[in-house]
C-alpha atoms as a PDB file:
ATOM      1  CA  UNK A   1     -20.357  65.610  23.917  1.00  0.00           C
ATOM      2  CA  UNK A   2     -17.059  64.739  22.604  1.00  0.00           C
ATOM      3  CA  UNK A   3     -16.010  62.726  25.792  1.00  0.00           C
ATOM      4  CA  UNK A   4     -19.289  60.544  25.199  1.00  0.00           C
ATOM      5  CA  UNK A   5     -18.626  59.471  21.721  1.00  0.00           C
ATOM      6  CA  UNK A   6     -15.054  58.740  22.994  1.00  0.00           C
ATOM      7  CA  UNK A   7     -15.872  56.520  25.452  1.00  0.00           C
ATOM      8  CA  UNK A   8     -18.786  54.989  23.515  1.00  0.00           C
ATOM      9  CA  UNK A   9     -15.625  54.561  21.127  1.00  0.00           C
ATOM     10  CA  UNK A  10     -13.604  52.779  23.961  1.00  0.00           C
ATOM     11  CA  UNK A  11     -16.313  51.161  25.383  1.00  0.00           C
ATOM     12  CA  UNK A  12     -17.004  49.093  21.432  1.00  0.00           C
ATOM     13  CA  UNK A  13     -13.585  48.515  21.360  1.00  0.00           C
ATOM     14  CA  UNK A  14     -12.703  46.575  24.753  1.00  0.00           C
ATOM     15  CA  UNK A  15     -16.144  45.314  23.887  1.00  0.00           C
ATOM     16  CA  UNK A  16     -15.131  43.362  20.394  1.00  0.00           C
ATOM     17  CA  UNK A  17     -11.450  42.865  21.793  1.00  0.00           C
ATOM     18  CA  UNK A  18     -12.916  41.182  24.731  1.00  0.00           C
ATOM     19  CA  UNK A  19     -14.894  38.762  22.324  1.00  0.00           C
ATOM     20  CA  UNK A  20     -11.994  37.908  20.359  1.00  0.00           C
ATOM     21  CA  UNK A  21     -10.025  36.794  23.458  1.00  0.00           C
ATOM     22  CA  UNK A  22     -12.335  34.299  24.533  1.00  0.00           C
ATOM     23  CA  UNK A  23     -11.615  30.535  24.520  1.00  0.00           C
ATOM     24  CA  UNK A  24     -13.412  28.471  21.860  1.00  0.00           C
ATOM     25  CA  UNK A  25     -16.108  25.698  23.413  1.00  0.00           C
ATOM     26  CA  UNK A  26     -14.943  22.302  23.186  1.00  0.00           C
ATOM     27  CA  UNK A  27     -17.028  19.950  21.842  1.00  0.00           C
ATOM     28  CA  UNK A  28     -18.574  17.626  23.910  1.00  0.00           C
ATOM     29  CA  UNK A  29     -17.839  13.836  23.170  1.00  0.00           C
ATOM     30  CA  UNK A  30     -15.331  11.438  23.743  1.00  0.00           C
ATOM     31  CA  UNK A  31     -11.631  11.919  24.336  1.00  0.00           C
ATOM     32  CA  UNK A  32      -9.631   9.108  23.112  1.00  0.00           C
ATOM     33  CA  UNK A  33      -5.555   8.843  24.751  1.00  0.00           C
ATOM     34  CA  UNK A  34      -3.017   6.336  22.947  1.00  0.00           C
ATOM     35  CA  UNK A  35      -0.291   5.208  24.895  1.00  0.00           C
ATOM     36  CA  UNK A  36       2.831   5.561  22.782  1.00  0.00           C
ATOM     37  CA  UNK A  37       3.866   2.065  21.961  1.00  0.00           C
ATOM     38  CA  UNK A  38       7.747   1.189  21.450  1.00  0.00           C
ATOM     39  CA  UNK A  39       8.746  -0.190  18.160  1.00  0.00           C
ATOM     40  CA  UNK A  40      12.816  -1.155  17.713  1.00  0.00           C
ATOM     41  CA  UNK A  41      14.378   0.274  14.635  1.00  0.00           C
ATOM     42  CA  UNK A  42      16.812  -2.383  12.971  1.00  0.00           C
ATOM     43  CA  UNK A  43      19.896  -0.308  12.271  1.00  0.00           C
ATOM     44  CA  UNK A  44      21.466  -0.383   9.486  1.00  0.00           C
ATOM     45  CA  UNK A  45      25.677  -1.160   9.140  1.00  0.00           C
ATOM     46  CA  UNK A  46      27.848   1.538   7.818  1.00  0.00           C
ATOM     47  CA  UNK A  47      29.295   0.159   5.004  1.00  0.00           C
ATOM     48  CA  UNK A  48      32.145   1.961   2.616  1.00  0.00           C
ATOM     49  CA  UNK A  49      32.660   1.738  -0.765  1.00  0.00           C
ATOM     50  CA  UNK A  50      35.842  -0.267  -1.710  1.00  0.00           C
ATOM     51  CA  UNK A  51      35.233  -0.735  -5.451  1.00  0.00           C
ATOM     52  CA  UNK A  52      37.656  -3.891  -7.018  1.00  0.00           C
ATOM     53  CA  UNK A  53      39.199  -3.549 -10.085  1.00  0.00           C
ATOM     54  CA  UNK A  54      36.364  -5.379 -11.830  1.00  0.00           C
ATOM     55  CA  UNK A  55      33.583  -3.714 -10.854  1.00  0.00           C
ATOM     56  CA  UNK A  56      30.823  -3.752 -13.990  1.00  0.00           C
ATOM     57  CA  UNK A  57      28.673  -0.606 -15.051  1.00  0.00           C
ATOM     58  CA  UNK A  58      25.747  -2.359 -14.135  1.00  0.00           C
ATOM     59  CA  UNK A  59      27.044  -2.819  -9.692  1.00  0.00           C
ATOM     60  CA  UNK A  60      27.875   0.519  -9.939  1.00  0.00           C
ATOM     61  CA  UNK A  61      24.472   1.540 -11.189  1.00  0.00           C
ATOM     62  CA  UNK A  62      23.211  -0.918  -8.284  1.00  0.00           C
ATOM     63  CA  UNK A  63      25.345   0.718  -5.292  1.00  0.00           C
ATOM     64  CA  UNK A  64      24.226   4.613  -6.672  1.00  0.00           C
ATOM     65  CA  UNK A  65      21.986   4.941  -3.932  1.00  0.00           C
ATOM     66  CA  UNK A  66      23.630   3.671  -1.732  1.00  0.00           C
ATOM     67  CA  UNK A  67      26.949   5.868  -2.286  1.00  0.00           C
ATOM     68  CA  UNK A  68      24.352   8.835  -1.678  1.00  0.00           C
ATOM     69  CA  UNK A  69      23.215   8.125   1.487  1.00  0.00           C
ATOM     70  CA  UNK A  70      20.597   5.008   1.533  1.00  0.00           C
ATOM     71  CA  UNK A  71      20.963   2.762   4.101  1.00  0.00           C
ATOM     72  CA  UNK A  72      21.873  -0.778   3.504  1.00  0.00           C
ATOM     73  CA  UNK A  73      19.342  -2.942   5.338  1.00  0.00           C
ATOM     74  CA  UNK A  74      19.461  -7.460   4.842  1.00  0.00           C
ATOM     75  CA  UNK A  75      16.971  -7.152   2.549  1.00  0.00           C
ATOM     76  CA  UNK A  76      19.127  -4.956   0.494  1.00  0.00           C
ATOM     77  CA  UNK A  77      22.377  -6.767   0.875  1.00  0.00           C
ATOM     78  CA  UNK A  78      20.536  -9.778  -0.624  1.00  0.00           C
ATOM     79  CA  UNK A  79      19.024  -7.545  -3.535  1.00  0.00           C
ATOM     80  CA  UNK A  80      22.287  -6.411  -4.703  1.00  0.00           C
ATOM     81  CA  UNK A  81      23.631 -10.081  -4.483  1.00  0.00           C
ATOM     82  CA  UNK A  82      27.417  -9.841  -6.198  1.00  0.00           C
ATOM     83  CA  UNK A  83      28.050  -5.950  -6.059  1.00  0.00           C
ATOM     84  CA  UNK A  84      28.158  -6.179  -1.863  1.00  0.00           C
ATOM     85  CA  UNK A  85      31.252  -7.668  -2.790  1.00  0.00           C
ATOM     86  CA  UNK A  86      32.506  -3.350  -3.641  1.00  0.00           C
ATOM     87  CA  UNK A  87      30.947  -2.563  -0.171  1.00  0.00           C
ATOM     88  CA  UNK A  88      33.219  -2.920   3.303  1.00  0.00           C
ATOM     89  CA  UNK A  89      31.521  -2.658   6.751  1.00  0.00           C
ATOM     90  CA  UNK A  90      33.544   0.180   8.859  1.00  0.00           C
ATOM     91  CA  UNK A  91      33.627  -1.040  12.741  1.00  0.00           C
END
């Protein structure tokens, strides 16, 4: 009697287990592949900071993020205008 319900026992188990394991139904419809497409990434120069003697409070305020980390693209070089003047380009 006892070896019944055990195996009854097993038998639910490997039963549910077996359910669990099995792989989900994909739906049916369309599959849709991208090719990856290449796109260039302008980089930017590595500048350092070289401040002049006369640098005003307000280039300095203009160059803080660049002096932690942002990247100085053209667009940016023509944004900050006079205070590139602070900034040397290391080769």
């Amino acid at each position: 009697m006892m070896r019944r319900i055990i195996f009854s026992l097993v038998l639910l188990a490997s039963a549910s287990n077996a359910a669990e394991t099995q792989p989900t139904p994909v739906p049916e419809g369309e599959t849709v592949s991208r090719t990856p497409s290449t796109r260039t990434v302008p980089l930017a120069r590595t500048l350092r900071f070289e401040p002049q003697a006369d640098i005003t409070p307000r280039e300095l305020e203009q160059l803080g993020p660049y002096l932690k980390g942002k990247p100085v693209n053209p667009e940016d070089e023509r944004a900050l205008g006079p205070a590139m003047r602070h900034l040397r380009e290391v080769k």
